[in-house]
Protein backbone atom coordinates (compact mmCIF):
# COMPACT_ATOMS: atom_id res chain seq x y z
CA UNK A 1 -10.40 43.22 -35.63
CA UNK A 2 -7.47 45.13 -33.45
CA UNK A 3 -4.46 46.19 -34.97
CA UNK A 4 -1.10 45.87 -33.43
CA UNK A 5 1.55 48.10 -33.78
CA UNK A 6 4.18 48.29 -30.40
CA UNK A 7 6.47 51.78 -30.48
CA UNK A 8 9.02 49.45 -30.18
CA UNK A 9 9.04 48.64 -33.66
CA UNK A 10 8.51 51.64 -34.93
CA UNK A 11 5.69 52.94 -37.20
CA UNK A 12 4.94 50.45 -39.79
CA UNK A 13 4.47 51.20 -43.74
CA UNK A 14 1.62 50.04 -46.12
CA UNK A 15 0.89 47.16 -43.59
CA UNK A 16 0.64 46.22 -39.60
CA UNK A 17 2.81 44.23 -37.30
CA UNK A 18 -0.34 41.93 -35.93
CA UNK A 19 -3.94 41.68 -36.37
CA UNK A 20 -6.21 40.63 -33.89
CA UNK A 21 -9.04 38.48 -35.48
CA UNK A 22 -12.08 37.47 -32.85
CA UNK A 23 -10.55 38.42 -29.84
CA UNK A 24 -8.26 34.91 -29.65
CA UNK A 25 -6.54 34.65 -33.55
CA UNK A 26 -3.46 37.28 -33.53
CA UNK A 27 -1.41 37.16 -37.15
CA UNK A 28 1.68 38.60 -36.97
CA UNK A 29 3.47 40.10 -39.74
CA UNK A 30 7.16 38.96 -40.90
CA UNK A 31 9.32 40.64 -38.54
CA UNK A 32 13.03 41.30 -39.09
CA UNK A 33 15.85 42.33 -36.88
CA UNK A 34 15.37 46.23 -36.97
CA UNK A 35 15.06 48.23 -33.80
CA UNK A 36 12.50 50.90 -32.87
CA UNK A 37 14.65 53.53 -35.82
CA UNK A 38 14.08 50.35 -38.50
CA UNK A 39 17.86 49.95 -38.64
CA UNK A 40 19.14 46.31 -38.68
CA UNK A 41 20.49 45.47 -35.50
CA UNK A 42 23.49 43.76 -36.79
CA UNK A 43 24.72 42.00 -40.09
CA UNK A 44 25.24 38.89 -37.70
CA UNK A 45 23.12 36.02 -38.72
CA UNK A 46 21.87 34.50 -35.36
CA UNK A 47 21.63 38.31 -34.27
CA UNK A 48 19.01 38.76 -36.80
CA UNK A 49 17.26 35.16 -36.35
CA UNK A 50 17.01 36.37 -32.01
CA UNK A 51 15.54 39.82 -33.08
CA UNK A 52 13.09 39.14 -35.73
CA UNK A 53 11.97 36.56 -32.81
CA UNK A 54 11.75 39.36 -30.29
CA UNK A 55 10.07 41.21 -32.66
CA UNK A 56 7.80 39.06 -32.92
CA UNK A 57 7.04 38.47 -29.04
CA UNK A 58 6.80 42.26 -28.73
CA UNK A 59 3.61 42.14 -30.69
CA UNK A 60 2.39 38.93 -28.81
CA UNK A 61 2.63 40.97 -25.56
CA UNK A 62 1.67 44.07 -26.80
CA UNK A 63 -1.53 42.17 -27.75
CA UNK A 64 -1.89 40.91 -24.49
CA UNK A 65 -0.20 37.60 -25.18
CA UNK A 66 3.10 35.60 -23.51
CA UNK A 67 5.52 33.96 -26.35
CA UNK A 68 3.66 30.36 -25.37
CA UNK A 69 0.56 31.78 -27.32
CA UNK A 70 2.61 31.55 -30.43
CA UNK A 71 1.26 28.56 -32.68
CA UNK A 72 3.01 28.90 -35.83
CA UNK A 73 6.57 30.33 -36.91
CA UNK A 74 7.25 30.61 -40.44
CA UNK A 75 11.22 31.53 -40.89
CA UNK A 76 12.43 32.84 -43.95
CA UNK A 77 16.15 32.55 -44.61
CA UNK A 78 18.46 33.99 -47.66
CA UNK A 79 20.85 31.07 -46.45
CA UNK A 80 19.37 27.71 -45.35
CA UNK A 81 23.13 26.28 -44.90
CA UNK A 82 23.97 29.37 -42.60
CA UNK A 83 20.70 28.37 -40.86
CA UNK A 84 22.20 25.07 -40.43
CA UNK A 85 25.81 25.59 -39.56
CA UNK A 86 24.68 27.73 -36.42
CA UNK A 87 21.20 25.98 -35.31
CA UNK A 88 23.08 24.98 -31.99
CA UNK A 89 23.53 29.33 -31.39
CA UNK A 90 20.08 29.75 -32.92
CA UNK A 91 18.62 27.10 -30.61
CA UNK A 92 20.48 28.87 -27.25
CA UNK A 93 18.67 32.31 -28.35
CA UNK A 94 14.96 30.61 -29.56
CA UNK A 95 15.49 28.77 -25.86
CA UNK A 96 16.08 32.32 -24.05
CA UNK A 97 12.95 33.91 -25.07
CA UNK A 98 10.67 30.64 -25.71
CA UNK A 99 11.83 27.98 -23.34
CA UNK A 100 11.25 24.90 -24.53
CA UNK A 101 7.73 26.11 -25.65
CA UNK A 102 7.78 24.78 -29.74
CA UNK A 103 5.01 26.17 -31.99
CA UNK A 104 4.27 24.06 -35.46
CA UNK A 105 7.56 25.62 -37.69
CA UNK A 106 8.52 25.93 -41.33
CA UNK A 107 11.98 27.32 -42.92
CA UNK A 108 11.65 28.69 -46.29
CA UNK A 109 14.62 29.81 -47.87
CA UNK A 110 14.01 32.91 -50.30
CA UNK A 111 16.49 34.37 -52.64
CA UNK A 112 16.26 38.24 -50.53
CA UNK A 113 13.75 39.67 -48.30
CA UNK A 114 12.80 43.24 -49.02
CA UNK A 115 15.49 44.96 -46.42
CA UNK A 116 18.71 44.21 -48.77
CA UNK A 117 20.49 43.69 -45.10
CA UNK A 118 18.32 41.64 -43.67
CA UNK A 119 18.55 37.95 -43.75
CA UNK A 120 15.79 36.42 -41.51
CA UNK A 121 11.73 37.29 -41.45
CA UNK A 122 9.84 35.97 -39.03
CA UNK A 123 5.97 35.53 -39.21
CA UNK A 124 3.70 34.42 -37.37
CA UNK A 125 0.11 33.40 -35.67
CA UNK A 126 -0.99 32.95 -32.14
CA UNK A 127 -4.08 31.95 -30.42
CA UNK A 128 -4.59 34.26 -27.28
CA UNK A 129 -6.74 33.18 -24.33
């Protein structure tokens, strides 16, 4: 097993960003919209949903990866019916950094995530070649 931990997310606590399992299986630990201080970017909504997903991608490529290696996105919301008034401005961002590359998905929504300001996590797994 690697661990994987970009700068650009600054230094995690109690657990890491991605593990690298066999050389190919990379798990990537729910990501949120924080910058390399661990301040939320913004209180916006679809801010936070195209962060947490370039958070995510950060630790694909600092793994060696591209985003197309990503096979599963679980999304975790405090506010599915936000999620669904703006999936047309989520869908422009998810489309800038993924293309039309679309891993198996599930949206939970959870009553808070552990950042009181933060309103989407993003985990993940991808298969690396």
């Amino acid at each position: 097993m690697k661990f994987i931990n970009p700068e650009s997310l600054g230094r995690p606590r109690g657990y890491s960003n991605g593990v690298l399992a066999s050389g190919q299986l990379l798990f990537i630990a729910g990501q949120i919209a924080w910058d390399e201080e661990q301040r939320i970017v913004s209180a916006d909504f679809v801010e936070q949903f195209d962060r947490a997903l370039a958070n995510v991608i950060a630790v694909v490529e600092a793994a060696g990866g591209a985003p197309d290696a990503l096979v599963r996105l679980v999304i975790y919301v405090t506010d599915k019916n936000e999620y669904r008034s703006r999936q047309r401005e989520i869908g422009e961002h998810y489309r800038a950094r993924m293309n039309r590359h679309y891993p198996t998905m599930a949206l939970v929504e959870v009553k808070s995530l552990l950042e009181d300001e933060a309103k989407v996590e993003i985990e993940a797994i991808a298969v690396l070649e």
